[in-house]
N, C-alpha and C. Protein backbone atom coordinates (compact mmCIF):
# COMPACT_ATOMS: atom_id res chain seq x y z
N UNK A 1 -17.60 -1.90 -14.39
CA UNK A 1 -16.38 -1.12 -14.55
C UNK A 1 -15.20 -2.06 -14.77
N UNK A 2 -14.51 -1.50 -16.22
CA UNK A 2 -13.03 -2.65 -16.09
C UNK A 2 -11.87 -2.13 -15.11
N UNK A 3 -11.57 -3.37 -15.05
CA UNK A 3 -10.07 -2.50 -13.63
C UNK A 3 -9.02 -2.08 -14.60
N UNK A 4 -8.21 -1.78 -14.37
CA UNK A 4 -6.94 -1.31 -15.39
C UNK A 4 -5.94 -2.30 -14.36
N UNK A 5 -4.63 -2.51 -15.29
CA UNK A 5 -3.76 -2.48 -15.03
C UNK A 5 -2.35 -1.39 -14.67
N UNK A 6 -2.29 -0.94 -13.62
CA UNK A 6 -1.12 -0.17 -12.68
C UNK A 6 0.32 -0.54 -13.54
N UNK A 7 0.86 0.49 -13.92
CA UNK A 7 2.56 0.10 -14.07
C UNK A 7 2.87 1.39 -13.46
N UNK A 8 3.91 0.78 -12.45
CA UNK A 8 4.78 2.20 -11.53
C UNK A 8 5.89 1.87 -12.15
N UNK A 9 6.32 3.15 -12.36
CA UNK A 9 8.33 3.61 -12.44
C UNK A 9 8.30 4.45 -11.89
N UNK A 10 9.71 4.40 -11.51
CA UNK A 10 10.73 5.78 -10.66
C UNK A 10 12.00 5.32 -11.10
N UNK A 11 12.34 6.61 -10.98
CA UNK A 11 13.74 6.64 -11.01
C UNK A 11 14.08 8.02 -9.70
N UNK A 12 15.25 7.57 -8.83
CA UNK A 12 15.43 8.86 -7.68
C UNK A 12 16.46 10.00 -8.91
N UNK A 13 16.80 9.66 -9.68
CA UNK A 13 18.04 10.97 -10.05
C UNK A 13 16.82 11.05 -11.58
N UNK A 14 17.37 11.83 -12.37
CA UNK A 14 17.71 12.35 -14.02
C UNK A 14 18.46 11.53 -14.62
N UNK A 15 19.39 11.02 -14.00
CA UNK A 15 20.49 10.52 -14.76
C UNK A 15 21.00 9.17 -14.86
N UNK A 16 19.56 8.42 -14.16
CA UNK A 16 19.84 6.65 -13.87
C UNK A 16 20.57 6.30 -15.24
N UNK A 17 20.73 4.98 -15.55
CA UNK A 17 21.49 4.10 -16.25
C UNK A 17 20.20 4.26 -17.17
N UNK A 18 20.61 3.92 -18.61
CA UNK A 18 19.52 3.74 -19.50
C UNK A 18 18.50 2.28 -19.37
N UNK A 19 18.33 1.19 -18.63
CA UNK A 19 18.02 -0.04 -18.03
C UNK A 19 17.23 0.40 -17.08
N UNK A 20 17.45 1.26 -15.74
CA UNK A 20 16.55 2.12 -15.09
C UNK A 20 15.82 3.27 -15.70
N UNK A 21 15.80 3.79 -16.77
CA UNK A 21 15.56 4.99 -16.93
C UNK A 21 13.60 4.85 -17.36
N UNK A 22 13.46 5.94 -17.26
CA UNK A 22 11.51 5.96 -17.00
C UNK A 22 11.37 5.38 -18.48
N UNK A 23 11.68 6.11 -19.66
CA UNK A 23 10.83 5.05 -21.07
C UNK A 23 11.42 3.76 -20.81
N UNK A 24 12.56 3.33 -20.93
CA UNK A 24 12.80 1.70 -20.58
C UNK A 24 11.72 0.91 -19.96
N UNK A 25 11.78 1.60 -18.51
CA UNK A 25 10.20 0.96 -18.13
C UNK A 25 9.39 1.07 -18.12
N UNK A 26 9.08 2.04 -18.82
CA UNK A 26 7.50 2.24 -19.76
C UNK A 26 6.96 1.10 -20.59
N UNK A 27 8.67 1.57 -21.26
CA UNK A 27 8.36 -0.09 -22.92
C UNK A 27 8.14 -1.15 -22.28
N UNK A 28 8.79 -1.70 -20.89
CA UNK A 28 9.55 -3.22 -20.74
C UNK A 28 8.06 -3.14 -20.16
N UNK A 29 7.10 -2.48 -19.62
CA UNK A 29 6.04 -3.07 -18.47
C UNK A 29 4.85 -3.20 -19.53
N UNK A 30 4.89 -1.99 -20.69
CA UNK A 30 3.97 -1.86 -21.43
C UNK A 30 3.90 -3.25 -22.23
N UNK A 31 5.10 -3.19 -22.65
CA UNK A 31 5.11 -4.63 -24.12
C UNK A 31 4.58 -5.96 -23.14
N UNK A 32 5.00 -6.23 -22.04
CA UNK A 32 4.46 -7.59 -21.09
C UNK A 32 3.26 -7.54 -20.61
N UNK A 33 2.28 -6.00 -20.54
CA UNK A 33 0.89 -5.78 -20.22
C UNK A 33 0.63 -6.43 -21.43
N UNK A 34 0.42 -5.88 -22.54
CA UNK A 34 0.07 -6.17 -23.47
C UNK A 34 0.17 -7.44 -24.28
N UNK A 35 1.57 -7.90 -24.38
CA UNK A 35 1.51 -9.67 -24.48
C UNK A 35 0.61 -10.39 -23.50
N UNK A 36 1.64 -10.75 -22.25
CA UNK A 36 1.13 -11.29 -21.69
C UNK A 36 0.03 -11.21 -21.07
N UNK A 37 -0.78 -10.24 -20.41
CA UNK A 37 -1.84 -9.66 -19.83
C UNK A 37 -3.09 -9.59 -20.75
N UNK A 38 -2.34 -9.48 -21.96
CA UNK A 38 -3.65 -8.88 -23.07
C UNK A 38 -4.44 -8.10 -22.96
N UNK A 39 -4.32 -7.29 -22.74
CA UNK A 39 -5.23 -5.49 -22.40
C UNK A 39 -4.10 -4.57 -22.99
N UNK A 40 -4.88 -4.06 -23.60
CA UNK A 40 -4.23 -2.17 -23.52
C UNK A 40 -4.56 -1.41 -22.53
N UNK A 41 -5.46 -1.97 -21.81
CA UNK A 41 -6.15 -0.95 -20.63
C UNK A 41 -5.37 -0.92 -19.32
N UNK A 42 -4.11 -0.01 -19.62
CA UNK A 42 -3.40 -0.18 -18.31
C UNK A 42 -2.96 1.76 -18.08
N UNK A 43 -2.43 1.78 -16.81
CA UNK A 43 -2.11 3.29 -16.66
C UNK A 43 -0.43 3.37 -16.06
N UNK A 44 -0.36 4.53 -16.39
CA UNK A 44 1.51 4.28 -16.41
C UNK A 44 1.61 5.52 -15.01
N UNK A 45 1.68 5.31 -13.79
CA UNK A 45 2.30 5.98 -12.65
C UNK A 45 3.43 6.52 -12.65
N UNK A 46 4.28 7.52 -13.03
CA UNK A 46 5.48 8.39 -12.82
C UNK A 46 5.73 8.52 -11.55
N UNK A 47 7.08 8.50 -11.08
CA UNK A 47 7.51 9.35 -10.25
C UNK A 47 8.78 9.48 -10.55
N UNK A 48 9.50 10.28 -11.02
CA UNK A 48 10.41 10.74 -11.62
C UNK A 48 11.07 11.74 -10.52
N UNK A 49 12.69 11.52 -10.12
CA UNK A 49 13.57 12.12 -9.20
C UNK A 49 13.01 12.01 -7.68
N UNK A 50 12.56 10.89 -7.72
CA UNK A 50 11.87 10.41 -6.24
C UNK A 50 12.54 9.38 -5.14
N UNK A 51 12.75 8.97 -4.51
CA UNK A 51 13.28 7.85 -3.72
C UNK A 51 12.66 6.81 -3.13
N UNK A 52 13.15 5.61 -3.19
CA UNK A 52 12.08 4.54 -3.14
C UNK A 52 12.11 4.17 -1.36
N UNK A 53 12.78 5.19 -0.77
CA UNK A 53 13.32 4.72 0.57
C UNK A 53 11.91 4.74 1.57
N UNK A 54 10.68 5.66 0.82
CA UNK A 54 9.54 5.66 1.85
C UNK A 54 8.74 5.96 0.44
N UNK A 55 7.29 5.82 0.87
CA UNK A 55 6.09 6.47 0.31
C UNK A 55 5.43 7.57 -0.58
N UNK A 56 6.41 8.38 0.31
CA UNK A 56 5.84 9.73 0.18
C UNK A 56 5.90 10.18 -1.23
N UNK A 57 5.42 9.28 -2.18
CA UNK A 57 5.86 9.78 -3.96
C UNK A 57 4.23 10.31 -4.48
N UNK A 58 3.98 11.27 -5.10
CA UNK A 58 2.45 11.72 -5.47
C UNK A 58 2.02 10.54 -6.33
N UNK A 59 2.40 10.46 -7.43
CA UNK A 59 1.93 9.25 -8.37
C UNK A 59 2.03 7.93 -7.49
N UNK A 60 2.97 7.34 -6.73
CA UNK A 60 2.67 6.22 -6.01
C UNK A 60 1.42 6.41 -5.11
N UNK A 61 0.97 7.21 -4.18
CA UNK A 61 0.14 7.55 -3.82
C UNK A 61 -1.31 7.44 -4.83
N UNK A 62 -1.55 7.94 -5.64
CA UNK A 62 -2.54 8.15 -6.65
C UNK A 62 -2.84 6.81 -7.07
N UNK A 63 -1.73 5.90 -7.37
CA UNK A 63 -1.59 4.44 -7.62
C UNK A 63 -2.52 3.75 -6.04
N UNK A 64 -1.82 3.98 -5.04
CA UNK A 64 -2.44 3.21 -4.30
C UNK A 64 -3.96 3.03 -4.05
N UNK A 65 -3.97 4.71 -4.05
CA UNK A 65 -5.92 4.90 -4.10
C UNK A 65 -6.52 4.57 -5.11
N UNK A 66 -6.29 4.01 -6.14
CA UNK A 66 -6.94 3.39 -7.09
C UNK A 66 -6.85 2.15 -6.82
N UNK A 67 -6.14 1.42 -5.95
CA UNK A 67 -6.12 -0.41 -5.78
C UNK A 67 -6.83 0.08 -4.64
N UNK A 68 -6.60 1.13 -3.50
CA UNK A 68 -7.78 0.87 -2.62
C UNK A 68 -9.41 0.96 -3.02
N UNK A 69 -9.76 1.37 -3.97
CA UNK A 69 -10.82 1.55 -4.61
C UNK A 69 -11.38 0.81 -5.44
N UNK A 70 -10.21 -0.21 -5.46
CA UNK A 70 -10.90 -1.26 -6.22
C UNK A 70 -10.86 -1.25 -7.87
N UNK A 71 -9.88 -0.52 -8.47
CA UNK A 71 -9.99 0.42 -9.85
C UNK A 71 -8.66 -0.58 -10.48
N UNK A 72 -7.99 -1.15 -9.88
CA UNK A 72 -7.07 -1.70 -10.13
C UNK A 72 -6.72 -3.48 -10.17
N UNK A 73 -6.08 -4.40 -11.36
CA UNK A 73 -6.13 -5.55 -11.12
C UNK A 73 -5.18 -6.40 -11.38
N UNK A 74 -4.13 -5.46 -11.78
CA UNK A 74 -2.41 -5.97 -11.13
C UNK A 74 -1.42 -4.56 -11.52
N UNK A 75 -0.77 -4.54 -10.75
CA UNK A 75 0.32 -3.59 -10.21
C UNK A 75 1.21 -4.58 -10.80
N UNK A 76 1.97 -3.69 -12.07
CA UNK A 76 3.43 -4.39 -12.76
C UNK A 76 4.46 -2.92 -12.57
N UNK A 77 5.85 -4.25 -12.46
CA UNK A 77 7.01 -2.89 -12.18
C UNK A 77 8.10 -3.35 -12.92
N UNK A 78 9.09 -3.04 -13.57
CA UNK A 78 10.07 -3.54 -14.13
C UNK A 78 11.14 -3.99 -12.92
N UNK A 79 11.69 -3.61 -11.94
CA UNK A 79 12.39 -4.09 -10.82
C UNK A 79 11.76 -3.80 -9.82
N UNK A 80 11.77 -4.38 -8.50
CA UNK A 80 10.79 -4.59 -7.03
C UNK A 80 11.35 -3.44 -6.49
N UNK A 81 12.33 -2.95 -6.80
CA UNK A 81 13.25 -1.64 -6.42
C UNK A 81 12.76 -0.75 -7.14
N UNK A 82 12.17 -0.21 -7.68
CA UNK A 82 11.36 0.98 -8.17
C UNK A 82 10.14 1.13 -7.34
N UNK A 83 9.43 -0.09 -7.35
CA UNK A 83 8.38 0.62 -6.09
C UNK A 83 8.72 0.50 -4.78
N UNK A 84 9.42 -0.42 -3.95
CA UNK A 84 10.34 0.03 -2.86
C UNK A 84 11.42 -0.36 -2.55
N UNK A 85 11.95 0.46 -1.32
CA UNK A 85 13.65 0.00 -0.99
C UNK A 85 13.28 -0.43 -0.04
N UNK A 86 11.91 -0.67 1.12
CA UNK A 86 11.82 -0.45 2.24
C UNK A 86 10.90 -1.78 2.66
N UNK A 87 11.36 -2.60 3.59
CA UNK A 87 10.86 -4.24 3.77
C UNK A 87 9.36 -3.84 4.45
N UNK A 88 9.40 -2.77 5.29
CA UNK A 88 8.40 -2.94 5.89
C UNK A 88 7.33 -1.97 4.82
N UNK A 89 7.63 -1.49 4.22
CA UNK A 89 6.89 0.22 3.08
C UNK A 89 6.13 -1.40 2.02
N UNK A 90 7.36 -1.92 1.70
CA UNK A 90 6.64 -3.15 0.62
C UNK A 90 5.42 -3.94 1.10
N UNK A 91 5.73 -4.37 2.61
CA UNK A 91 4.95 -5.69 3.43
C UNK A 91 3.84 -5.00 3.56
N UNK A 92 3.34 -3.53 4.05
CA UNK A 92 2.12 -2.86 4.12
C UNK A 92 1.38 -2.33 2.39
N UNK A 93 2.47 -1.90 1.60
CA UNK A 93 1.88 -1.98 0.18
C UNK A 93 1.06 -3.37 -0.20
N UNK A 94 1.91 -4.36 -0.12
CA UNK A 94 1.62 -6.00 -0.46
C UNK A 94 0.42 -6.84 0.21
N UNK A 95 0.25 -5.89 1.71
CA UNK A 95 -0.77 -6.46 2.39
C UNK A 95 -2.50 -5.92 1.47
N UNK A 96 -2.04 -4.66 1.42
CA UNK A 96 -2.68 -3.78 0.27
C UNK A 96 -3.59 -4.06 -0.66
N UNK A 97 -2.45 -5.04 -1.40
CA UNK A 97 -3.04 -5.18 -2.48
C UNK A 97 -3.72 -6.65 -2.86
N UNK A 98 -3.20 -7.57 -1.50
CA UNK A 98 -3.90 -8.88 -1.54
C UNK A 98 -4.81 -8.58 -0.53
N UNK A 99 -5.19 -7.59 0.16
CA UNK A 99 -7.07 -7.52 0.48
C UNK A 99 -7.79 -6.81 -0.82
N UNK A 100 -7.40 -6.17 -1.59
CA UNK A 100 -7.87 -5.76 -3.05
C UNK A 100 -7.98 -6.47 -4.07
N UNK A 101 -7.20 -7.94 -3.97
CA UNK A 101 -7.09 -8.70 -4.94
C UNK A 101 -6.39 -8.57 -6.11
N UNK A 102 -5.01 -8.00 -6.04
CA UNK A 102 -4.69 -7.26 -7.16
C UNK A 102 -3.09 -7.80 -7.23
N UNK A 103 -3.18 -8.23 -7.89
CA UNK A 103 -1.89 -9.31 -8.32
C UNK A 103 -0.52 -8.24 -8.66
N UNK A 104 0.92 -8.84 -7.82
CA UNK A 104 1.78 -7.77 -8.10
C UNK A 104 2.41 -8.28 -9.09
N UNK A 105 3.29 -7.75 -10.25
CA UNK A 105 4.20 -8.43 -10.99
C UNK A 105 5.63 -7.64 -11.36
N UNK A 106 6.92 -8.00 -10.91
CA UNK A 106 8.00 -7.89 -11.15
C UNK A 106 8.72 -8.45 -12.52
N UNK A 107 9.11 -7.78 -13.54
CA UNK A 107 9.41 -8.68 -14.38
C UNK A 107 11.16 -8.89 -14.05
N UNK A 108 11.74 -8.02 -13.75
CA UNK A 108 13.06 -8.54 -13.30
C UNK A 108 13.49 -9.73 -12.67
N UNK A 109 12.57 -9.54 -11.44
CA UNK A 109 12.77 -10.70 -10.99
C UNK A 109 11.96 -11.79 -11.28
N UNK A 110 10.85 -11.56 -12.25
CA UNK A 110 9.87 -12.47 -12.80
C UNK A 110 9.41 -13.45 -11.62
N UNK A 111 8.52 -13.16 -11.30
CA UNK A 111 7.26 -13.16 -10.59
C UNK A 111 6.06 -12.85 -10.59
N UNK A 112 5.34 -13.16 -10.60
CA UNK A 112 3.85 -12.69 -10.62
C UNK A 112 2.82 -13.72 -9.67
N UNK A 113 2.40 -12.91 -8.56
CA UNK A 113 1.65 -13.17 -7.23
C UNK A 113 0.04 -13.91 -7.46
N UNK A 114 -0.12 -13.61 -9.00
CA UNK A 114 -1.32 -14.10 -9.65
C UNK A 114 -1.32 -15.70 -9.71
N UNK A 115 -0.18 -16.28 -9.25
CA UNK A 115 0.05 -17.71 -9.11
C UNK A 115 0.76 -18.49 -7.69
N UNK A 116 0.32 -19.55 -7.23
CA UNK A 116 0.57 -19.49 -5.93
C UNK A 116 2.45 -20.29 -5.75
N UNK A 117 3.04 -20.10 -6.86
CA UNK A 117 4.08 -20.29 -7.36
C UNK A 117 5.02 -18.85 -7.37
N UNK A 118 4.27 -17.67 -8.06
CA UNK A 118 4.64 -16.01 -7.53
C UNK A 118 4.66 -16.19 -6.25
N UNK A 119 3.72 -16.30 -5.53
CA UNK A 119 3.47 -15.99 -4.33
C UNK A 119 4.51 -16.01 -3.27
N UNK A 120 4.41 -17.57 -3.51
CA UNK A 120 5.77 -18.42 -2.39
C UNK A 120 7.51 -17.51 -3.23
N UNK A 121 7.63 -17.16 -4.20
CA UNK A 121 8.73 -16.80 -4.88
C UNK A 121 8.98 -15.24 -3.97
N UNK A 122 7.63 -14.80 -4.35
CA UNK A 122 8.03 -13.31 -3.37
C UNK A 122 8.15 -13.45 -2.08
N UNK A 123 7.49 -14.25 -1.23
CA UNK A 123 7.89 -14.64 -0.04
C UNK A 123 9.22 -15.10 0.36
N UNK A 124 10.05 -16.28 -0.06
CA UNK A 124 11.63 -15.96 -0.21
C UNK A 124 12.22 -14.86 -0.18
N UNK A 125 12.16 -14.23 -1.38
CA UNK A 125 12.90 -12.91 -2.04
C UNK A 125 12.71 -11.97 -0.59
N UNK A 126 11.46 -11.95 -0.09
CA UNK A 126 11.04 -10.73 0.85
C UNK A 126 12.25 -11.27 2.48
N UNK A 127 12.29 -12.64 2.37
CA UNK A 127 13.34 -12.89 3.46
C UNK A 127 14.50 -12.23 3.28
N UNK A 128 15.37 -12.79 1.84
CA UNK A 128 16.42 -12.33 1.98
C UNK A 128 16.53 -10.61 1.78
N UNK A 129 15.86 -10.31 1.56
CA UNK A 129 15.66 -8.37 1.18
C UNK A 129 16.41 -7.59 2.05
């Protein structure tokens, strides 16, 4: 079985900035799966008028049970703030996904956990958060 690649967006309103808005980060996660990643084989998670302040989003959810299952082999997001606002919601996602093996990638803040250079980068970032 191939794993896919995960891209989550949210946006909490209708009316984010066009930079936040759901196709923006459709394109921005899609075009860097696809360069850089080299697969088309990725799946695009919605949650649209949701809040990143807890969990409780259906498509984030649906996302997770597919990295718990093993279906998944990196989780990309256009900002670390679309999949959460919440230090401790991130630290239990993140624990997540490095017993799954599943590499996270931020392109905003450009990072990617797939290198032990990501790694230590998100570790900082997660201090000052």
């Amino acid at each position: 079985m191939s794993k896919i690649v995960a891209i989550y967006v949210r946006v909490s309103t209708g009316k984010q900035a066009d930079r936040d808005s759901i196709p923006f980060q459709i394109q921005e996660c899609s075009n860097y799966v696809k360069h850089f990643l080299k697969t088309e084989n990725f799946e695009v998670f919605k949650d649209a008028g949701r809040s990143g302040k807890n969990t409780q989003r259906p498509e984030y959810q649906r996302m997770i049970e597919k990295v718990k299952s093993g279906m998944v082999s990196h989780v990309v997001v256009y900002k670390i703030d679309r999949i959460s606002r919440n230090l401790v919601d991130f630290s239990i996602m993140y624990n997540d996904f490095k017993e799954h093996k599943v590499a996270f990638i931020s392109l905003n803040e450009q990072f990617d956990t797939s290198s032990a250079i990501g790694e230590a980068v998100l570790k900082i970032i997660l201090v000052f958060a």
